[in-house]
C-alpha atoms as a PDB file:
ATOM      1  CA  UNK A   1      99.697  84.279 110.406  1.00  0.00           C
ATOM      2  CA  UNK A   2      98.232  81.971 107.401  1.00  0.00           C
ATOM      3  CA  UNK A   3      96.908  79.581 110.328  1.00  0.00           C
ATOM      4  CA  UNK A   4      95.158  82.801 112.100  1.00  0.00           C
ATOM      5  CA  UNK A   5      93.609  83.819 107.919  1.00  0.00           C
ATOM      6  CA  UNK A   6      92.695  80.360 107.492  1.00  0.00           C
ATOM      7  CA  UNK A   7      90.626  80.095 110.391  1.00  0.00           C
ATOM      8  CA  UNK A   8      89.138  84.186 110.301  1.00  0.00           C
ATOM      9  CA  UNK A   9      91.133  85.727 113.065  1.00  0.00           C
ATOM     10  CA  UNK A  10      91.531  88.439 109.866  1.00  0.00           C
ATOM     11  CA  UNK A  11      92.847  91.081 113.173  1.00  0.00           C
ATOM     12  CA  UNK A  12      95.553  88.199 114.200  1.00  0.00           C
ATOM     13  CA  UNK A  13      96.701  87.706 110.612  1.00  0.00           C
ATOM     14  CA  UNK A  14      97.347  91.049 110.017  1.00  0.00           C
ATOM     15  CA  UNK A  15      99.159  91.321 113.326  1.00  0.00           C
ATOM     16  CA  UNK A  16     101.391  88.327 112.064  1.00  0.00           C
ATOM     17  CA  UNK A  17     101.754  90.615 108.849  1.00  0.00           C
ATOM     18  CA  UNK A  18     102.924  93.536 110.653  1.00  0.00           C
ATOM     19  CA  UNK A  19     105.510  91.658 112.854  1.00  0.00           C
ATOM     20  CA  UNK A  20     106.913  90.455 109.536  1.00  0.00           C
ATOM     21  CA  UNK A  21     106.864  93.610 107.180  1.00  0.00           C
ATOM     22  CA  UNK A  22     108.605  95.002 110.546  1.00  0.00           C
ATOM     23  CA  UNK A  23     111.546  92.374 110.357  1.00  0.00           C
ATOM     24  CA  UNK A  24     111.838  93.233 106.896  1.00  0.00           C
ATOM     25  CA  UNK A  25     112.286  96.612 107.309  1.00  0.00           C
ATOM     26  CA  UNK A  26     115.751  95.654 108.845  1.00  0.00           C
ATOM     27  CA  UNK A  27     117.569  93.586 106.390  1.00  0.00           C
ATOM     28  CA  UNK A  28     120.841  93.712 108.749  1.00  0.00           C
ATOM     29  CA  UNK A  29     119.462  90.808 111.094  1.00  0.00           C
ATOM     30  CA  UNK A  30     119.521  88.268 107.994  1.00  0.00           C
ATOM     31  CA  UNK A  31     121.233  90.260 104.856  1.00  0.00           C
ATOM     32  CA  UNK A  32     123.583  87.820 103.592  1.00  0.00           C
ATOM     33  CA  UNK A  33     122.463  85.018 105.287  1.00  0.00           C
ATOM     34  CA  UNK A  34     120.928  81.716 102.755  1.00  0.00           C
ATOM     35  CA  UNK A  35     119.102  78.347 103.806  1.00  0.00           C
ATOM     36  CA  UNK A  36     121.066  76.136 101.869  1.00  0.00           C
ATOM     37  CA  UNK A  37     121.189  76.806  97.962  1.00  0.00           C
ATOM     38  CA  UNK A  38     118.595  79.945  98.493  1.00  0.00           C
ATOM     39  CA  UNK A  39     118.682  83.472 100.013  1.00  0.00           C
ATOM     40  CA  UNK A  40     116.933  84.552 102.789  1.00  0.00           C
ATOM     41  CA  UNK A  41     116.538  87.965 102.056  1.00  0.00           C
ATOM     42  CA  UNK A  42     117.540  89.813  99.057  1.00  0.00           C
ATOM     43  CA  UNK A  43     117.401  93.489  98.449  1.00  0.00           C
ATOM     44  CA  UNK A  44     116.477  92.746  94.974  1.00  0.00           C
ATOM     45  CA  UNK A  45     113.033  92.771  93.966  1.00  0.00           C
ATOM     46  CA  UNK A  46     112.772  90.084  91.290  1.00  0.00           C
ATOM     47  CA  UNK A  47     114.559  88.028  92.878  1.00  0.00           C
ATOM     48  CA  UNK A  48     113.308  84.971  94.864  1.00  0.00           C
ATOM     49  CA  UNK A  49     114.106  84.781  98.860  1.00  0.00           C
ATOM     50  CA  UNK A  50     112.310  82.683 101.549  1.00  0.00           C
ATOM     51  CA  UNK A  51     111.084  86.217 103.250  1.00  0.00           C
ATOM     52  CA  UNK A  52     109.342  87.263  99.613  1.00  0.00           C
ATOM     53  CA  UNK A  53     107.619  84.330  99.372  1.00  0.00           C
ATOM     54  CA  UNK A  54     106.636  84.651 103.288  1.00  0.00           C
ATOM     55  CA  UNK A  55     105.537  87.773 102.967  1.00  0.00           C
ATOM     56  CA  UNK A  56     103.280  87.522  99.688  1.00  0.00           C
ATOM     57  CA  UNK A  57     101.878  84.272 100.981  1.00  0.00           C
ATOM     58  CA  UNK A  58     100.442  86.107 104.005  1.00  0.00           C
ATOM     59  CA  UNK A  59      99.685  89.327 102.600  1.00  0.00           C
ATOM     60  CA  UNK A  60      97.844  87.536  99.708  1.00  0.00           C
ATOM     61  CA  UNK A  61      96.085  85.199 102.630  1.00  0.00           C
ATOM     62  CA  UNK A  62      94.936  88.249 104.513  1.00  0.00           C
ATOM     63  CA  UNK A  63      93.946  90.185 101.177  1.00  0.00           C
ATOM     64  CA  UNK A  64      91.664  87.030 100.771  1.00  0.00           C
ATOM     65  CA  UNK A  65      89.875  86.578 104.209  1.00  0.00           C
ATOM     66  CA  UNK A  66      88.981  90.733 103.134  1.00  0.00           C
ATOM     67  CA  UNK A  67      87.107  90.056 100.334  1.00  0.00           C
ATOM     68  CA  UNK A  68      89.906  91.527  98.031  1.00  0.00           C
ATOM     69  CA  UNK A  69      90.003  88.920  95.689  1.00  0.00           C
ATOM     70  CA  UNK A  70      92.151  90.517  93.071  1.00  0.00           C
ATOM     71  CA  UNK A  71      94.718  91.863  95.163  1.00  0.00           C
ATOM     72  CA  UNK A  72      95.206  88.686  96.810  1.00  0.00           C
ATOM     73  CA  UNK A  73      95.245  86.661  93.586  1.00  0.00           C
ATOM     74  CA  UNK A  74      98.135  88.969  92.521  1.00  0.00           C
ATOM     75  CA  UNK A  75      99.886  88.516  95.516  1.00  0.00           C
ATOM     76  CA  UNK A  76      99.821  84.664  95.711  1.00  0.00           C
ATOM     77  CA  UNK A  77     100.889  84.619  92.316  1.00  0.00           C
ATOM     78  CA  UNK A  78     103.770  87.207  93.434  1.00  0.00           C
ATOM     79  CA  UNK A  79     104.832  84.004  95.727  1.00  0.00           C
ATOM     80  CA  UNK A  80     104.498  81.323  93.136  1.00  0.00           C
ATOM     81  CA  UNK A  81     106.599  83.003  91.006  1.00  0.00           C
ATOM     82  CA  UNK A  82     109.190  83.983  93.661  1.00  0.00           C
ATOM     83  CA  UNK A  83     108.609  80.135  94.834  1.00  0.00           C
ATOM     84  CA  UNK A  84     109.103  78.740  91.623  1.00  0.00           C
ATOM     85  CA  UNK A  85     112.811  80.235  90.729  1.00  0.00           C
ATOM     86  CA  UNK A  86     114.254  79.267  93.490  1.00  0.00           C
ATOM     87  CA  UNK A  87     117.126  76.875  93.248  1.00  0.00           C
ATOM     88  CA  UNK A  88     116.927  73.385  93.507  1.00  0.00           C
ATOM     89  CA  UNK A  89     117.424  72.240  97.317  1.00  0.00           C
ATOM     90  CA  UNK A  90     115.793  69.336  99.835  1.00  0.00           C
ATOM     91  CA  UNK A  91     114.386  70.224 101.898  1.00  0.00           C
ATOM     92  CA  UNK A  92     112.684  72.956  99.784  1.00  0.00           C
ATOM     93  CA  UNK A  93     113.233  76.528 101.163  1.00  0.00           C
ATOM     94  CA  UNK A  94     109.702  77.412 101.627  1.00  0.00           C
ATOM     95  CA  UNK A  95     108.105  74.182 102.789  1.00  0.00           C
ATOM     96  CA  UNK A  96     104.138  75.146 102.039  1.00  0.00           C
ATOM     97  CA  UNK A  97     103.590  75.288  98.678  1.00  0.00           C
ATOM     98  CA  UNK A  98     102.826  78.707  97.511  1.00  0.00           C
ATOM     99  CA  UNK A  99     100.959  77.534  94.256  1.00  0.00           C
ATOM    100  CA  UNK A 100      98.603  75.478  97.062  1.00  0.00           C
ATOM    101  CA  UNK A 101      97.642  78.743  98.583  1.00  0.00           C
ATOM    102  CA  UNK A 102      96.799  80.437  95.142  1.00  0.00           C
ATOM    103  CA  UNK A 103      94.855  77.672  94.201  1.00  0.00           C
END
């Protein structure tokens, strides 16, 4: 999906974003589940997991090929945080750098 934003498909991108708010709409297939030190999901909100991060990354690289600046600022900064607190691990859990995508 970030490959489709970075390169305009905007329509693909938000295809790639709809496949993946649709696999997180059923926590069952992965609930539980952790690469290495780090969750892959979590039900909990402020807490970091490699599908949060995913999913901000993308929305907040779609909100960006729209013109919608703000929104997508607040969204890539959604993933740095999440990014940022996860745990210690090699390789790291989300391999592309949120904080590279916000700046």
């Amino acid at each position: 999906g970030v490959a489709h934003a970075a390169r305009g498909d905007v329509a693909a991108a938000r295809a790639e974003l709809t496949a993946l708010e649709a696999l997180l709409a059923q926590p069952e297939l992965y609930k539980g589940r952790r690469m290495h030190n780090n969750k892959v999901y979590s039900d909990d909100a402020n807490e970091a997991s490699v599908l949060r991060v995913a999913h901000h990354v993308l929305l907040g690289e779609v909100l960006y090929r729209e013109a919608r600046f703000d929104e997508a600022f607040a969204e890539l900064r959604r993933a740095v945080q999440y990014d940022d607190s996860f745990d210690y691990d090699e390789p790291w859990p989300w391999l592309m750098p949120a904080r590279h995508a916000l700046g």
